[in-house]
Protein backbone atom coordinates (compact mmCIF):
# COMPACT_ATOMS: atom_id res chain seq x y z
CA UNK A 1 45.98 52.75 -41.52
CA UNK A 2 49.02 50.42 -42.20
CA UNK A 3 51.06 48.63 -39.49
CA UNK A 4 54.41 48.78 -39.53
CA UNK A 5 55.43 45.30 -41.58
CA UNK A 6 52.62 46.55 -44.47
CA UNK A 7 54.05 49.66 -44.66
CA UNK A 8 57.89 48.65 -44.85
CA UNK A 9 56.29 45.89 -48.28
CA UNK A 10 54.39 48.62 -49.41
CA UNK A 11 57.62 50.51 -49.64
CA UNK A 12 59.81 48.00 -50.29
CA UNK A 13 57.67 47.09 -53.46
CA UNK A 14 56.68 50.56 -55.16
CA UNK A 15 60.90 51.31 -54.60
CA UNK A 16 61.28 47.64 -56.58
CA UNK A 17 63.70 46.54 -53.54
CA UNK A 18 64.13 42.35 -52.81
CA UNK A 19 63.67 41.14 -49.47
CA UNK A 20 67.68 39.45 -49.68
CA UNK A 21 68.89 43.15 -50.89
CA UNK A 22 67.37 44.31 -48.10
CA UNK A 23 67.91 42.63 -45.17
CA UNK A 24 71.61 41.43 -46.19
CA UNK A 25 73.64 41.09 -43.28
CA UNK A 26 71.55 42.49 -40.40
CA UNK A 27 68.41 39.29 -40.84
CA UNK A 28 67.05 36.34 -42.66
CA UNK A 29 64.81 36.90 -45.79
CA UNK A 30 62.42 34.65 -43.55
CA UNK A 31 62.83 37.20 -41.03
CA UNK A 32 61.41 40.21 -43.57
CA UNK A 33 58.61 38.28 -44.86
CA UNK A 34 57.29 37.79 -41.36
CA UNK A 35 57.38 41.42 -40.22
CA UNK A 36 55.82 42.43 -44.08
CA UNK A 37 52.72 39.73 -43.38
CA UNK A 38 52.52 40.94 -39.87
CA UNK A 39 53.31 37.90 -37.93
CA UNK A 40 56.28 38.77 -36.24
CA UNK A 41 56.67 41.58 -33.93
CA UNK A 42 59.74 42.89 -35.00
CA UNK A 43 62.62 44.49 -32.64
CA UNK A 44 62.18 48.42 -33.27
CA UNK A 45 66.01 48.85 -33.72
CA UNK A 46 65.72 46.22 -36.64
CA UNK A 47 62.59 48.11 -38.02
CA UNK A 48 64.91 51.14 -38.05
CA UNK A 49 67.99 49.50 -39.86
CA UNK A 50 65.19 48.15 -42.66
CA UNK A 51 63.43 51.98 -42.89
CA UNK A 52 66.89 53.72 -43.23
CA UNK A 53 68.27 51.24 -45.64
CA UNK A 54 64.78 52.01 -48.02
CA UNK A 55 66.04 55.56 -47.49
CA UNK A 56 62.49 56.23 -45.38
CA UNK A 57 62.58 57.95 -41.74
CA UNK A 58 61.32 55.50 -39.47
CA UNK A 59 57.97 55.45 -38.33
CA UNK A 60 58.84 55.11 -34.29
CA UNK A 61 54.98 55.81 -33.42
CA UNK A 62 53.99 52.67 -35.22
CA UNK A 63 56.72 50.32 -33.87
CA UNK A 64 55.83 48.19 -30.74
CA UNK A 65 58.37 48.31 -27.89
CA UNK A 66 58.65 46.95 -24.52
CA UNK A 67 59.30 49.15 -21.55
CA UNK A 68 63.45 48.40 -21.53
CA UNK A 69 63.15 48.72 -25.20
CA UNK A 70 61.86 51.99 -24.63
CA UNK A 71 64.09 53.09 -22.74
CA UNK A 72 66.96 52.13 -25.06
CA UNK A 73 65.42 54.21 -27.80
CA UNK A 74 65.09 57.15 -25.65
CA UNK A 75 69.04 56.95 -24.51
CA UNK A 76 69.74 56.81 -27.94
CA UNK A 77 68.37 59.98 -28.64
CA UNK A 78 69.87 61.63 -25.86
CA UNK A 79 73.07 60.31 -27.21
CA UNK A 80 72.64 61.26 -30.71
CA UNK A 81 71.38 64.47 -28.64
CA UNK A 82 74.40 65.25 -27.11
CA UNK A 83 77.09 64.22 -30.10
CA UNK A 84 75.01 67.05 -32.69
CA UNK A 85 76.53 69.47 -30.47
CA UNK A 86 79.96 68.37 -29.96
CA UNK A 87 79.42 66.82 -26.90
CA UNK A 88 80.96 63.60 -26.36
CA UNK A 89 81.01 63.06 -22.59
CA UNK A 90 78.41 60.11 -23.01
CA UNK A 91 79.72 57.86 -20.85
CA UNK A 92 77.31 57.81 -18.29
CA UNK A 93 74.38 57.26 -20.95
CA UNK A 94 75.98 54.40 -22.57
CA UNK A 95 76.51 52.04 -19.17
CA UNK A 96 72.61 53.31 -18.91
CA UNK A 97 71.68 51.66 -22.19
CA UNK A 98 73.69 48.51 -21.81
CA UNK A 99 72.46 47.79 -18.18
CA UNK A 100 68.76 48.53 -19.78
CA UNK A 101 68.19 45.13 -20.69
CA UNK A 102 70.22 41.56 -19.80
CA UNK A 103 70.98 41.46 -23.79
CA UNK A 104 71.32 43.98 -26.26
CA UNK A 105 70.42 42.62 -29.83
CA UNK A 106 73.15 42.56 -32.69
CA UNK A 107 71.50 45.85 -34.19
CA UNK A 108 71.99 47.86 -30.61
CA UNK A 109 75.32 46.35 -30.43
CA UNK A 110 76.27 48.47 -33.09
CA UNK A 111 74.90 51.45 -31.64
CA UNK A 112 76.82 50.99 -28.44
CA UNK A 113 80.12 50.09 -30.08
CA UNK A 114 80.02 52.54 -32.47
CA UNK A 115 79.44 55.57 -29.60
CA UNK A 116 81.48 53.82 -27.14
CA UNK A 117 84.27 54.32 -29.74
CA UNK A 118 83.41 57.63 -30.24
CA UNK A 119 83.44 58.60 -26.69
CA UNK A 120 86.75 56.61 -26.48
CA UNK A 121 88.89 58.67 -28.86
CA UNK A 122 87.28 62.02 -28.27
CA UNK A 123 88.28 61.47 -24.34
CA UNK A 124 91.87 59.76 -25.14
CA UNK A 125 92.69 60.87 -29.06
CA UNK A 126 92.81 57.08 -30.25
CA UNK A 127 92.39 57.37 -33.87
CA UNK A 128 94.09 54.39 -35.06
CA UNK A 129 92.31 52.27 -32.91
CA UNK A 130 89.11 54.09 -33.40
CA UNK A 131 89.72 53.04 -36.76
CA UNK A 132 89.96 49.57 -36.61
CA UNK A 133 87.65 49.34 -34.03
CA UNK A 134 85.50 51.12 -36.63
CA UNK A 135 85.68 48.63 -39.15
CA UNK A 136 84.78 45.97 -36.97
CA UNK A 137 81.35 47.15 -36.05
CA UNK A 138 80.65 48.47 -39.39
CA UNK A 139 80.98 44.19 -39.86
CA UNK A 140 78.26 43.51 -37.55
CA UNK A 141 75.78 44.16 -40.10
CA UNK A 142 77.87 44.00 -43.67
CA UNK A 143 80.10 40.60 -42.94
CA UNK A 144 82.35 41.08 -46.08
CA UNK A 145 83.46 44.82 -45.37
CA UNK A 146 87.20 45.52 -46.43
CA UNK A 147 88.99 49.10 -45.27
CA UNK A 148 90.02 48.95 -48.94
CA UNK A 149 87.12 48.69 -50.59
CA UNK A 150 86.03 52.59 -48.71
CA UNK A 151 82.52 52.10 -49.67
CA UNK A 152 80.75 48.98 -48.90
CA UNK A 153 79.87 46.92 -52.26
CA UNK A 154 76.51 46.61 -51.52
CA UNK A 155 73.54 48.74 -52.62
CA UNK A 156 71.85 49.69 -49.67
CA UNK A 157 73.03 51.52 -46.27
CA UNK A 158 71.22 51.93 -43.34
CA UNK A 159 71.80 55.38 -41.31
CA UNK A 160 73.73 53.36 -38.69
CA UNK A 161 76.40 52.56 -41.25
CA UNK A 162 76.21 56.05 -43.11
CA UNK A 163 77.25 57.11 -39.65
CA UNK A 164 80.01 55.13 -38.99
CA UNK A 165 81.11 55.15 -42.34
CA UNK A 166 81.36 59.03 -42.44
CA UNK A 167 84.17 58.80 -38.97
CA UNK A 168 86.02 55.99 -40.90
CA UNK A 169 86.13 58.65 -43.34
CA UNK A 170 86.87 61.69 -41.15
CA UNK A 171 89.77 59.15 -39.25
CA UNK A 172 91.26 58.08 -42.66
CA UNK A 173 91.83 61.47 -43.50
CA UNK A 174 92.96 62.70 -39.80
CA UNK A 175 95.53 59.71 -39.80
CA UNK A 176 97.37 61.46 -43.01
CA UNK A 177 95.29 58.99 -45.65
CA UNK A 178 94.04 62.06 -47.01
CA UNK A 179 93.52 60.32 -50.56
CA UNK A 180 91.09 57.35 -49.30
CA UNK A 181 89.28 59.89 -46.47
CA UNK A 182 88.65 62.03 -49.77
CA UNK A 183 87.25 59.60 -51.47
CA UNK A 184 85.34 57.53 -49.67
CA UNK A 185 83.56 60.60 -48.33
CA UNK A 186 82.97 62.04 -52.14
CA UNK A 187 81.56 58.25 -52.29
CA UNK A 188 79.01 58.99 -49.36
CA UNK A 189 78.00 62.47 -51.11
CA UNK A 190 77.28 60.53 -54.32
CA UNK A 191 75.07 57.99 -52.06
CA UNK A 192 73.14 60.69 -51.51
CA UNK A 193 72.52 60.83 -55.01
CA UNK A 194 70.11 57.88 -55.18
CA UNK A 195 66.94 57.30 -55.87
CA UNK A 196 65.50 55.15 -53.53
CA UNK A 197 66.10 58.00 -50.99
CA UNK A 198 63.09 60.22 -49.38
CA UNK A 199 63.96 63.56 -49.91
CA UNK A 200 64.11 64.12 -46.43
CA UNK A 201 66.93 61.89 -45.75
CA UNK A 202 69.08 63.01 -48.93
CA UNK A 203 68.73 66.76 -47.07
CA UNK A 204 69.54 65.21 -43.45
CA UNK A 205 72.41 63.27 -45.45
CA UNK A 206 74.12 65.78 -47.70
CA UNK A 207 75.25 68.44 -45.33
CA UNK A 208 77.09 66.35 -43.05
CA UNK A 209 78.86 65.18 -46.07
CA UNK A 210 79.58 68.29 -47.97
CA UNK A 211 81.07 69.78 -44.58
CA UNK A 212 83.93 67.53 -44.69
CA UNK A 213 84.09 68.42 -48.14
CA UNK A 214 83.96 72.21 -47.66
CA UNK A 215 86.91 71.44 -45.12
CA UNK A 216 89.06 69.26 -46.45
CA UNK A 217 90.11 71.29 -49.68
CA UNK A 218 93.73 72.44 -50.18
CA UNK A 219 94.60 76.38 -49.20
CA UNK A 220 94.37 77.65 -52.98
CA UNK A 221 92.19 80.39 -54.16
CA UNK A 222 90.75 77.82 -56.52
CA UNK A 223 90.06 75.60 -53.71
CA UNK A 224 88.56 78.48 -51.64
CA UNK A 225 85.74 78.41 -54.49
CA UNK A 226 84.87 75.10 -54.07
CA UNK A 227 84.58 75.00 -50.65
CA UNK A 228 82.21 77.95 -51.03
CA UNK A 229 80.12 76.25 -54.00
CA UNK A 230 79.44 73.05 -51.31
CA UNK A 231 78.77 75.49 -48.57
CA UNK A 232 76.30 77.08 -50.38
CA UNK A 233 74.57 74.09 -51.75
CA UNK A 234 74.53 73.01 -48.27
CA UNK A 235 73.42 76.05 -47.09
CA UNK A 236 70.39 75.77 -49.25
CA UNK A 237 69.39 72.50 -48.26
CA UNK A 238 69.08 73.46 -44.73
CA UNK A 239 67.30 76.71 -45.63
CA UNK A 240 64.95 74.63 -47.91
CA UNK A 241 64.38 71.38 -45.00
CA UNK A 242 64.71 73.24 -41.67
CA UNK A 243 68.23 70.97 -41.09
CA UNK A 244 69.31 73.80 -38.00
CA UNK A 245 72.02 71.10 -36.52
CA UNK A 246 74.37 72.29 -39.63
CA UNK A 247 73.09 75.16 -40.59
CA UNK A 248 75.00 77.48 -38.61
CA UNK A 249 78.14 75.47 -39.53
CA UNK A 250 77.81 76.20 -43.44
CA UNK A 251 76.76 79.52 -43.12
CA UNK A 252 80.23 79.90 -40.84
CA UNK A 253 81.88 78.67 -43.67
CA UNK A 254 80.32 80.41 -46.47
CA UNK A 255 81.19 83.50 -44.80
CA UNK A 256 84.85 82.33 -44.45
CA UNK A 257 85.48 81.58 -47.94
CA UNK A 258 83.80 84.59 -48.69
CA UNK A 259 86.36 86.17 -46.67
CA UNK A 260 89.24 84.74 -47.85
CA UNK A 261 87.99 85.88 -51.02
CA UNK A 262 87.94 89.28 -50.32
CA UNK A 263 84.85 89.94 -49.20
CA UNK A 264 85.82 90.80 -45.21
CA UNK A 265 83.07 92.68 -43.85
CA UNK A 266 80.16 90.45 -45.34
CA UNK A 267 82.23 87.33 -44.52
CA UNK A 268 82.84 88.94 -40.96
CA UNK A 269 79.16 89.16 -40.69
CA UNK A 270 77.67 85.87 -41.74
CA UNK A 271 80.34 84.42 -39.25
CA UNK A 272 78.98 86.24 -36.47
CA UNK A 273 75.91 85.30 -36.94
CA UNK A 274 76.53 81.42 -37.72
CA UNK A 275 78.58 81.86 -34.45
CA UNK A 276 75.24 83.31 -32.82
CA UNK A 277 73.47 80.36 -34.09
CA UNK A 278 75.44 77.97 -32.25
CA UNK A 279 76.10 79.39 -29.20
CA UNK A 280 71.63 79.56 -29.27
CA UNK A 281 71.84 75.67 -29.66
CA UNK A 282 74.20 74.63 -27.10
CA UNK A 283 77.72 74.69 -29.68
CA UNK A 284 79.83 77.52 -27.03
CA UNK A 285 82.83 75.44 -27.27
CA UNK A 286 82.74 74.24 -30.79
CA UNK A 287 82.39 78.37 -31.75
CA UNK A 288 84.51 79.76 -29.02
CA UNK A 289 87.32 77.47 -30.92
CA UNK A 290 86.68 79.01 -34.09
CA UNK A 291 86.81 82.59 -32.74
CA UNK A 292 90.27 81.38 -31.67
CA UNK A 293 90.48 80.63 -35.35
CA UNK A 294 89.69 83.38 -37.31
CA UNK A 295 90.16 86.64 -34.55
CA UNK A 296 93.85 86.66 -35.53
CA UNK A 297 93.59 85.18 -38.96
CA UNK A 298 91.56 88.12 -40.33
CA UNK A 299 92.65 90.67 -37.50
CA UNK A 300 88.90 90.11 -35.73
CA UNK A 301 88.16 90.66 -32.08
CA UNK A 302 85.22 88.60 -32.07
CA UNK A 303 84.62 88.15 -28.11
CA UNK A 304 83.87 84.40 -26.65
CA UNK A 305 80.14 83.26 -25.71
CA UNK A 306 81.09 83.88 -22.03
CA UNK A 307 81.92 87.95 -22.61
CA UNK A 308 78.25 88.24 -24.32
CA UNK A 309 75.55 88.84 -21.46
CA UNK A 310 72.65 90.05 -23.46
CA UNK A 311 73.01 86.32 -25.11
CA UNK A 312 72.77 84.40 -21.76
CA UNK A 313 69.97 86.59 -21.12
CA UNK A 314 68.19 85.82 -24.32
CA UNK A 315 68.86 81.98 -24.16
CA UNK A 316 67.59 82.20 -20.77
């Protein structure tokens, strides 16, 4: 069985990926031959920025962690947790994971800026700061990042930074730069497109992307079209990989277009039940806000989660 550093060469290699393109910005070279050869013990948050940036899920079971370090990881996915369902009131979890160990490393850092900013503008609407705050920790691990250049100018991304450069994105566009939000995210759906990515993350990757894109489209029939073509795509890539965090959110919006389109009843229905889905996964606000939505756009009287009992019961 390989260890973790033989297994991150052995991939590194058969994907024809340098050590320097690789590590660039978030280690030394020296740094990357010694976790390959197996003589250093590497940090599991940097053995996760080297994975993602091969385009490889990370392989968490092989990775050696102290208890604090432990802990961090599983606050992080309580966070990420929380956020995949709209819920940003992570406050509490973040002073957890700084005070889990006297020093967090550059790479957790990031984390912790990045969802401290989040948490930050969902709780007091600071976009423009968000932004620039935004920028800054996407520098922590690529040094020569410029706003203008929308996507970074080197080859490989690690998850972390996909992340944070999908809300520069969303923020770029909710600040009225409509033309660089666009196109930076059109940028991160053509990342997507490359081949040193596991298929897995290309179908973890693309429907986040192509729901901005489904979104952000201008109120013309034509436009309409579009959005349903991405939805669909999308749709089938969640079918296809089991991806239920957006499922329910492209199947809402396939059966919007398809109702601006004309077809109300079947459009009425696939929005009732992607509105199902995410009341089942823990999404009542995020749906009861699009009932608020679409009930008097299309003449519905969809009813909120709360005025559903059988549900509760089911869920229960």
């Amino acid at each position: 069985m390989y260890k973790i550093g033989a297994l991150l060469r052995l991939i590194r290699t058969e994907k024809k990926i340098s050590q320097s393109a690789l590590c660039r910005g978030i280690c030394s070279v020296q740094m990357v031959s010694l976790i390959e050869k197996e003589r250093r013990v590497a940090h599991w948050k940097l053995v996760d920025l080297l994975y993602s940036r091969l385009g490889e899920d990370t392989p968490f079971e092989l990775a050696a962690m102290t208890k604090s370090q432990f802990e961090r990881y599983n606050i992080e996915f309580e966070i990420n947790s929380l956020v995949a369902i709209g819920n940003a009131d992570i406050k509490k979890l973040l002073e957890k994971y700084a005070a889990a160990e006297t020093k967090m490393t550059k790479w957790e850092q990031q984390f912790f800026q990045f969802y401290s900013i989040v948490y930050e503008n969902r709780a007091f609407s600071k976009k423009q700061w968000a932004l620039d705050e935004l920028t800054k920790t996407l520098k922590m691990t690529i040094p020569d990042y410029e706003l203008s250049d929308l996507l970074p100018k080197q080859k490989l991304l690690s998850s972390m930074e996909l992340i944070i450069l999908n809300n520069i994105s969303r923020l770029l566009y909710m600040l009225g730069n409509k033309k660089d939000g666009l196109a930076l995210m059109e940028k991160l759906y053509g990342y997507t497109k490359h081949s040193w990515l596991s298929v897995q993350v290309r179908a973890r990757l693309r429907p986040v992307f192509l729901f901005n894109l489904a979104n952000w489209l201008d109120e013309k029939p034509e436009d309409w079209k579009a959005s349903l073509k991405k939805s669909e795509e999308a749709f089938e890539i969640c079918l296809k990989h089991g991806n239920l965090a957006y499922f329910p959110h492209h199947l809402f919006i396939k059966g919007y277009y398809s109702a601006k389109l004309g077809n109300i009843q079947h459009g009425k229905k696939m929005m009732i039940d992607a509105l199902t889905c995410m009341w089942a996964i823990g999404k009542d606000a995020f749906a009861n806000r699009i009932i608020d939505k679409i009930n008097p756009e299309f003449n519905f009287d969809i009813p909120h989660y709360e005025k559903i009992p059988l549900l509760d019961e089911w869920k229960a």
